[in-house]
C-alpha atoms as a PDB file:
ATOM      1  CA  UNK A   1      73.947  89.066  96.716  1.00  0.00           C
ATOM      2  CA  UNK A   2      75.061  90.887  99.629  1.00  0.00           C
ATOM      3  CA  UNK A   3      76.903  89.409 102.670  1.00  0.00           C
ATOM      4  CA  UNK A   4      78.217  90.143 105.775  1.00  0.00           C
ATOM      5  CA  UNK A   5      80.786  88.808 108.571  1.00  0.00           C
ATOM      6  CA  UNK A   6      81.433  89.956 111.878  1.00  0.00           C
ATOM      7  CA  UNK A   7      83.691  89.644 114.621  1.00  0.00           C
ATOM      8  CA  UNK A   8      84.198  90.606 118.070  1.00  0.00           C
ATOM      9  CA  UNK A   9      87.017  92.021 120.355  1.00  0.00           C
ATOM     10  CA  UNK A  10      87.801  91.542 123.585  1.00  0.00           C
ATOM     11  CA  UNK A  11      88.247  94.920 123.999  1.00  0.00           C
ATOM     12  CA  UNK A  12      84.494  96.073 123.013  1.00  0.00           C
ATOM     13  CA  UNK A  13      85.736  96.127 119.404  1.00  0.00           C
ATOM     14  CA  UNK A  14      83.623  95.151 116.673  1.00  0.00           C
ATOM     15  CA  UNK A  15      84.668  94.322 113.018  1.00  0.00           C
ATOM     16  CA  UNK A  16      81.809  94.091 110.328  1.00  0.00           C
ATOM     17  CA  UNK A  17      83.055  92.992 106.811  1.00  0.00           C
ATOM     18  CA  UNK A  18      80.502  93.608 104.077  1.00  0.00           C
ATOM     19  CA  UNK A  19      80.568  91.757 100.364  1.00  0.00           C
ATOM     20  CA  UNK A  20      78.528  93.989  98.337  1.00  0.00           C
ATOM     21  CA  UNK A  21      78.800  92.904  94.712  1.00  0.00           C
ATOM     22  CA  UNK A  22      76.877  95.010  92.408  1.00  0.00           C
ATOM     23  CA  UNK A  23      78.878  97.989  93.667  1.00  0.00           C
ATOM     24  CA  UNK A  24      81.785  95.789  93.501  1.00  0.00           C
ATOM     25  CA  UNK A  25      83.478  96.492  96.511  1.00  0.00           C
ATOM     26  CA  UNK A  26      83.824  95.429  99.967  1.00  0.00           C
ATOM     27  CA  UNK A  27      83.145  97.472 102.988  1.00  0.00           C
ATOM     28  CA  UNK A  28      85.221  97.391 106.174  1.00  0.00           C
ATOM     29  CA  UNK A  29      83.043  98.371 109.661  1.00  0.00           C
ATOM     30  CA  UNK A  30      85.097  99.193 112.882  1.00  0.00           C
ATOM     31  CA  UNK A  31      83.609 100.178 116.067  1.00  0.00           C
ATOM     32  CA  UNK A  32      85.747 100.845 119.280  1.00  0.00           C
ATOM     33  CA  UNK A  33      85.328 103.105 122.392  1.00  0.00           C
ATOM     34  CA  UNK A  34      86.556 106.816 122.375  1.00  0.00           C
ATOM     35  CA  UNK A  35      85.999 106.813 118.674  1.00  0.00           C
ATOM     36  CA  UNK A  36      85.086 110.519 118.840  1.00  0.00           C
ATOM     37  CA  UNK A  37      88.333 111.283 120.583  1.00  0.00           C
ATOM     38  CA  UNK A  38      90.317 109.514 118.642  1.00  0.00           C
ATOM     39  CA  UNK A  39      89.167 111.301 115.829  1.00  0.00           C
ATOM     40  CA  UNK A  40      89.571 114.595 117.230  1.00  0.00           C
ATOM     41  CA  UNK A  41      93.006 113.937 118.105  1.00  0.00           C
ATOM     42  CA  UNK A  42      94.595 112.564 115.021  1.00  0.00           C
ATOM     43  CA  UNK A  43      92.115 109.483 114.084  1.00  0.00           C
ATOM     44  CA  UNK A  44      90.996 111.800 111.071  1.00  0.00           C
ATOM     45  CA  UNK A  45      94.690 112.697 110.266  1.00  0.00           C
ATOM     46  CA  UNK A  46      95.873 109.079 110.021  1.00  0.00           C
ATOM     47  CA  UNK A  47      92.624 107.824 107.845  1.00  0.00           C
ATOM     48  CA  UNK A  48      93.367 110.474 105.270  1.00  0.00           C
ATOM     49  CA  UNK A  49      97.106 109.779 105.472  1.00  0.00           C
ATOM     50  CA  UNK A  50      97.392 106.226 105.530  1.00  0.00           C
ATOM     51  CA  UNK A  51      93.817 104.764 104.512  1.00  0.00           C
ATOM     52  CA  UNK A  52      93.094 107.370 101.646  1.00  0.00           C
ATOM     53  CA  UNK A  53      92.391 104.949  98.997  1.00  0.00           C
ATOM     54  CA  UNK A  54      89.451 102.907 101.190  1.00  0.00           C
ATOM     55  CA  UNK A  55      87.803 106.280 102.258  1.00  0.00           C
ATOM     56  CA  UNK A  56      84.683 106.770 101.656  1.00  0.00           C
ATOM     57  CA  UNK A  57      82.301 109.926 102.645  1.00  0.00           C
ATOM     58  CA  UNK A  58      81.049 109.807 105.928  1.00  0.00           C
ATOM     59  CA  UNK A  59      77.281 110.310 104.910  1.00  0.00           C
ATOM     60  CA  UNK A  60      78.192 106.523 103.605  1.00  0.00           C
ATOM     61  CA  UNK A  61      79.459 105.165 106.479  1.00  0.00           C
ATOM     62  CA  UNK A  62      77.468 101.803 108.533  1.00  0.00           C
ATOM     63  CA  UNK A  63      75.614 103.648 110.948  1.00  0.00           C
ATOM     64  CA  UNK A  64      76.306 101.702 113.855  1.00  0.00           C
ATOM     65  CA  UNK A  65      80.211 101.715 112.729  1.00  0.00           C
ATOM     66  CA  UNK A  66      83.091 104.635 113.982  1.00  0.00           C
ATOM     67  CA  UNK A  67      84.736 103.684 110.875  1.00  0.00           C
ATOM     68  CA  UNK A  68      84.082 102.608 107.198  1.00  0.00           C
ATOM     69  CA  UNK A  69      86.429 101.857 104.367  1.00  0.00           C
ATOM     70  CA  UNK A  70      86.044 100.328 100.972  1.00  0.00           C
ATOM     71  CA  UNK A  71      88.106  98.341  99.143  1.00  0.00           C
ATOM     72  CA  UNK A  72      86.841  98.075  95.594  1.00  0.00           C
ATOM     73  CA  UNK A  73      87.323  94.836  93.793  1.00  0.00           C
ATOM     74  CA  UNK A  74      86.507  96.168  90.258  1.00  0.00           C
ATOM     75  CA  UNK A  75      90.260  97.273  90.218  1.00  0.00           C
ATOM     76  CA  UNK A  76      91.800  93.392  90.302  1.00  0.00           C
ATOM     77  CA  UNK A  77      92.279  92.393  87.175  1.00  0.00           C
ATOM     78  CA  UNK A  78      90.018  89.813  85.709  1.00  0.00           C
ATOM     79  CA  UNK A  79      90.782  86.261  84.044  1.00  0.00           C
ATOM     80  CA  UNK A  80      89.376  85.255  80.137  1.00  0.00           C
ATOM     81  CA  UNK A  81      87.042  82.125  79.631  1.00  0.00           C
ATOM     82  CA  UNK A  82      88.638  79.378  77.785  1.00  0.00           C
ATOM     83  CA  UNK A  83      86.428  78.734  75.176  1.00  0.00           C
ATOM     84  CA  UNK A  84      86.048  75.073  73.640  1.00  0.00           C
ATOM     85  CA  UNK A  85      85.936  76.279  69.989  1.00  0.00           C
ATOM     86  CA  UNK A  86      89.269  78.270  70.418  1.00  0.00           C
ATOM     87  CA  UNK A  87      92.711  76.756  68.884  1.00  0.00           C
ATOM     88  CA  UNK A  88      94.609  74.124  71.496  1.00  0.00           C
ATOM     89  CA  UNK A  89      97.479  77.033  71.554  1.00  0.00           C
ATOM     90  CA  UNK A  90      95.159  79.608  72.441  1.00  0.00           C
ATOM     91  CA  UNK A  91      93.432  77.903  75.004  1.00  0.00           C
ATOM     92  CA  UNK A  92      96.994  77.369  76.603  1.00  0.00           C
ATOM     93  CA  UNK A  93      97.808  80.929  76.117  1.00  0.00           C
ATOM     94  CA  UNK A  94      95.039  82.081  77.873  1.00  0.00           C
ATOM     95  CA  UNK A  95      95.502  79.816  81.015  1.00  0.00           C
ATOM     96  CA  UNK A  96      99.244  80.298  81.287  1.00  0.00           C
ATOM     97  CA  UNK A  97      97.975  84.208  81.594  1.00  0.00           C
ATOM     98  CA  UNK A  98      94.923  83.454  83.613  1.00  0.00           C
ATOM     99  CA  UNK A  99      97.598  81.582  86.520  1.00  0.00           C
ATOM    100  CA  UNK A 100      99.496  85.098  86.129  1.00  0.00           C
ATOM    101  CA  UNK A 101      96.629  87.093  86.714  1.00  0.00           C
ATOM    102  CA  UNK A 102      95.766  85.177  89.199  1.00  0.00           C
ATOM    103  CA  UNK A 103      98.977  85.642  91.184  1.00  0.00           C
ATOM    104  CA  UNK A 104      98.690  89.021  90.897  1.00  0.00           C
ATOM    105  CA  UNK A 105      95.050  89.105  92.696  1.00  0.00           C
ATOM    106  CA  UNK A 106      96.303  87.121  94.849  1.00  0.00           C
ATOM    107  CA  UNK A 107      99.390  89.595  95.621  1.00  0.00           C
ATOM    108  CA  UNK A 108      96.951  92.593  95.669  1.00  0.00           C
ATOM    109  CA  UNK A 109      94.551  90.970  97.849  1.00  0.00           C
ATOM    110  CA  UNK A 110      97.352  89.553 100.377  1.00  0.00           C
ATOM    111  CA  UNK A 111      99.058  93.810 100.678  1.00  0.00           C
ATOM    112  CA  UNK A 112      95.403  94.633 101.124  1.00  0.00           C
ATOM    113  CA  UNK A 113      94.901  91.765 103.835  1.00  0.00           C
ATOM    114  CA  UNK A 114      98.174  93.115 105.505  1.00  0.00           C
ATOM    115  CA  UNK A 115      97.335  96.797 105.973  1.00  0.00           C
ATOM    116  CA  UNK A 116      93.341  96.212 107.234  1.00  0.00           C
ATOM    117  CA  UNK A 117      94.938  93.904 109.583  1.00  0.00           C
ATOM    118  CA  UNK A 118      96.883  96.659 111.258  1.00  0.00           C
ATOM    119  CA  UNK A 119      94.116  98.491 111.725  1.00  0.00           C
ATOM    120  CA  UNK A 120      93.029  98.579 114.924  1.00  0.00           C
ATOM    121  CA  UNK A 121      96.237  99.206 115.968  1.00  0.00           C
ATOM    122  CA  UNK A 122      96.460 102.248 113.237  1.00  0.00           C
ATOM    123  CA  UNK A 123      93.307 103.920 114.432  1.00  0.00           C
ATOM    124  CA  UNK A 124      93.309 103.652 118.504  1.00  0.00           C
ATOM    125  CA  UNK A 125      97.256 105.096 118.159  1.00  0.00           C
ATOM    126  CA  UNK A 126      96.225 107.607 116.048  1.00  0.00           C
ATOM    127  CA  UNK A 127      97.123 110.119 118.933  1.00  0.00           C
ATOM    128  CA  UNK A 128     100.190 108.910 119.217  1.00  0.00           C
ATOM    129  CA  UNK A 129     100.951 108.937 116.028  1.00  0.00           C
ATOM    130  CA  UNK A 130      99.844 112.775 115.920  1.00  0.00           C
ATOM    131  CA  UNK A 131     102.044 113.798 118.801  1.00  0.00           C
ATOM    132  CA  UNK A 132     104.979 112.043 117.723  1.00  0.00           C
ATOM    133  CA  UNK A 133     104.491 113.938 114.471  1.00  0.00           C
ATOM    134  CA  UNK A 134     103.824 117.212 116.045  1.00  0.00           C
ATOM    135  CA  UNK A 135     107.337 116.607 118.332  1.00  0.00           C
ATOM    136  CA  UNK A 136     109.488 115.460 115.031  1.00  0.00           C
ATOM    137  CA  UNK A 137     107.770 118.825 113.411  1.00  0.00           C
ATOM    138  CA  UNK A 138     108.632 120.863 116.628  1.00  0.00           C
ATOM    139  CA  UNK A 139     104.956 121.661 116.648  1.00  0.00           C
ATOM    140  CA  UNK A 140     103.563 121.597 120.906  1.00  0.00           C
ATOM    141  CA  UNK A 141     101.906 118.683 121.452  1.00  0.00           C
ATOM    142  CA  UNK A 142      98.013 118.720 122.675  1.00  0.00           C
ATOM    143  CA  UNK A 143      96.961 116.701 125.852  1.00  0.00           C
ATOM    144  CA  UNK A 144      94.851 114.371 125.295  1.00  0.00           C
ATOM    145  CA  UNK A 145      92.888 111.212 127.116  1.00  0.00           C
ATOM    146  CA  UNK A 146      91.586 108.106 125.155  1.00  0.00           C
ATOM    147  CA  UNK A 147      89.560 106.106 127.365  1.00  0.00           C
ATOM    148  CA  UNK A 148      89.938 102.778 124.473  1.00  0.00           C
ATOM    149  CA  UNK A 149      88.129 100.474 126.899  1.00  0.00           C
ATOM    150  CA  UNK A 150      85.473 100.488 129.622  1.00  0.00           C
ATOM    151  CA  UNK A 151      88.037 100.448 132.526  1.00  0.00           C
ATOM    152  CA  UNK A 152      91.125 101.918 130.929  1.00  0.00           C
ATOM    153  CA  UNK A 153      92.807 104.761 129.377  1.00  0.00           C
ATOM    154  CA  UNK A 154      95.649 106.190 127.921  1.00  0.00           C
ATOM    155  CA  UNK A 155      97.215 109.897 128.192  1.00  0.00           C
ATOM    156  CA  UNK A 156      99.253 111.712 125.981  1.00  0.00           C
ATOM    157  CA  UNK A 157     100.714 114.790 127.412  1.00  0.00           C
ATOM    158  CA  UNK A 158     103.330 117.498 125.959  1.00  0.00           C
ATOM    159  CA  UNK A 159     105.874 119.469 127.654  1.00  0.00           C
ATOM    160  CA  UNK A 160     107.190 122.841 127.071  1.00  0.00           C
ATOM    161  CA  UNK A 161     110.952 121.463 127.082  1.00  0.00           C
ATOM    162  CA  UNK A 162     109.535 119.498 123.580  1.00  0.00           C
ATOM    163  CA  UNK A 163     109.207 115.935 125.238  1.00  0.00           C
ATOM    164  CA  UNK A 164     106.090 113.643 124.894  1.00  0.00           C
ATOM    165  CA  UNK A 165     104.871 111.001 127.331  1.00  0.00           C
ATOM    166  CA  UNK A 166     102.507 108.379 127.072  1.00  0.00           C
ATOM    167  CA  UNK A 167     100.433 106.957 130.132  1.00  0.00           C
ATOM    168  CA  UNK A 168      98.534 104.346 130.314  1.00  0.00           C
ATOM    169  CA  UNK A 169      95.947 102.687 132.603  1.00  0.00           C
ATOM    170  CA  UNK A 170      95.636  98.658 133.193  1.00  0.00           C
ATOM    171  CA  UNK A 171      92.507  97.470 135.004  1.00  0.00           C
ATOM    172  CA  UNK A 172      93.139  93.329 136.125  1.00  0.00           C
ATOM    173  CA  UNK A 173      90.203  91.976 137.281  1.00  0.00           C
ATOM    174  CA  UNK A 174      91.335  88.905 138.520  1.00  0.00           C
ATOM    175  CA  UNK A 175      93.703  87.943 141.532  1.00  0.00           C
ATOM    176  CA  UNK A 176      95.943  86.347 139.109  1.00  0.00           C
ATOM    177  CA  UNK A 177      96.301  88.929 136.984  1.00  0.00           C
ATOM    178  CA  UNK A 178      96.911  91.429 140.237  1.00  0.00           C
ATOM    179  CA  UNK A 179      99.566  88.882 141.449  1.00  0.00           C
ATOM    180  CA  UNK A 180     101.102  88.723 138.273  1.00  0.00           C
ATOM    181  CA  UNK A 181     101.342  92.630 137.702  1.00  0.00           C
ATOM    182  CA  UNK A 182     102.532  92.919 141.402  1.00  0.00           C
ATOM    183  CA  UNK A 183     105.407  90.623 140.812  1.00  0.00           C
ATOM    184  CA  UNK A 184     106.223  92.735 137.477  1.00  0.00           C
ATOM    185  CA  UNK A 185     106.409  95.841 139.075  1.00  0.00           C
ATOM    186  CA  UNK A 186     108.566  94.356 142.111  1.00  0.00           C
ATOM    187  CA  UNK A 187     111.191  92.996 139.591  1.00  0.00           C
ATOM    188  CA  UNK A 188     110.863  96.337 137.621  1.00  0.00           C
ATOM    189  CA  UNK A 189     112.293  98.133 140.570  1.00  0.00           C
ATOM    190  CA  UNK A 190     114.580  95.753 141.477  1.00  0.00           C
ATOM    191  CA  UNK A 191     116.364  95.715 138.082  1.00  0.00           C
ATOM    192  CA  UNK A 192     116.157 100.121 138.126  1.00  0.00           C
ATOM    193  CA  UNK A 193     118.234  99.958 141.602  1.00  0.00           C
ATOM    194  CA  UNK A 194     120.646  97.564 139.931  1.00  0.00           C
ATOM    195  CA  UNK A 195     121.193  99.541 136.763  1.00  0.00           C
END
């Protein structure tokens, strides 16, 4: 029996989580804005680097996802029935090594927990990560602009002296938020002329 969970972002990003049982794995759905640039500038890079063992072909991607990744549960290793008609001994054999294998899911599924958690932050970085790679490599660094939400952006632009810079864009939408930010930016220079 198939289910399915989803969750939403307040930055227009949607998570779909996918139990799918008689393949016996589970797929992983993300959706974001800019997906297409993020790809082109070092989204695909960082999925075959650092997500290699969830990939799956594209043709088998969620349609309405940017992203999907498997994680297969037929690798975690599996406990044995106790079985009434089995020897007192063996029955306590088998549960002391059914509470080990357990602990080891459990470990497996907690690293696995841990690395889909980061990755939101993983994939919208991805250019980033590609021009801090190019820089360490001495490689020139390619210009690009990754508009990640509806009213923002972020640049990343090379130089020919072999320096990178980041940019980005912050929309606030509410007087608070614009008082706050001024205030920011007031002490921000006022600390810079101190220094």
């Amino acid at each position: 029996m198939e289910y399915e969970e989803r969750a939403f972002d307040a930055d227009d990003v949607t998570y779909s989580i996918v139990g799918d049982p008689d393949n016996q794995r589970v797929l992983y759905g993300f959706k974001c804005n800019a997906a297409e640039q993020i790809m082109a500038n070092g989204g695909a890079e960082m999925l075959e680097s650092e997500y290699a063992a969830h990939a799956l072909p594209r043709d088998q991607w969620m349609p309405e996802f940017s992203v999907t990744l498997q994680i297969s549960t037929a690798d975690f290793p599996k406990t044995q029935k106790v079985k009434k008609s089995m020897p007192e001994a063996q029955q306590e054999e088998i549960r002391a090594s059914n509470e080990q294998i357990r602990s080891q899911r459990q470990e497996g599924v907690d690293k696995i927990a841990i690395k889909f958690a980061k990755f939101k932050r993983d994939f919208i970085g991805a250019p980033i990560r590609k021009a801090l790679l190019a820089l360490q490599e001495g490689k020139p660094v390619a210009d690009c602009e990754i508009p990640y939400r509806k009213t923002e952006k972020y640049w990343v632009t090379g130089s020919k002296t072999g320096e990178v810079s980041f940019y980005f864009s912050f929309n606030f939408t509410t007087s608070v938020d614009i008082s706050m930010a001024r205030i920011c930016l007031m002490e921000f220079k006022d600390a810079t002329r101190q220094v």
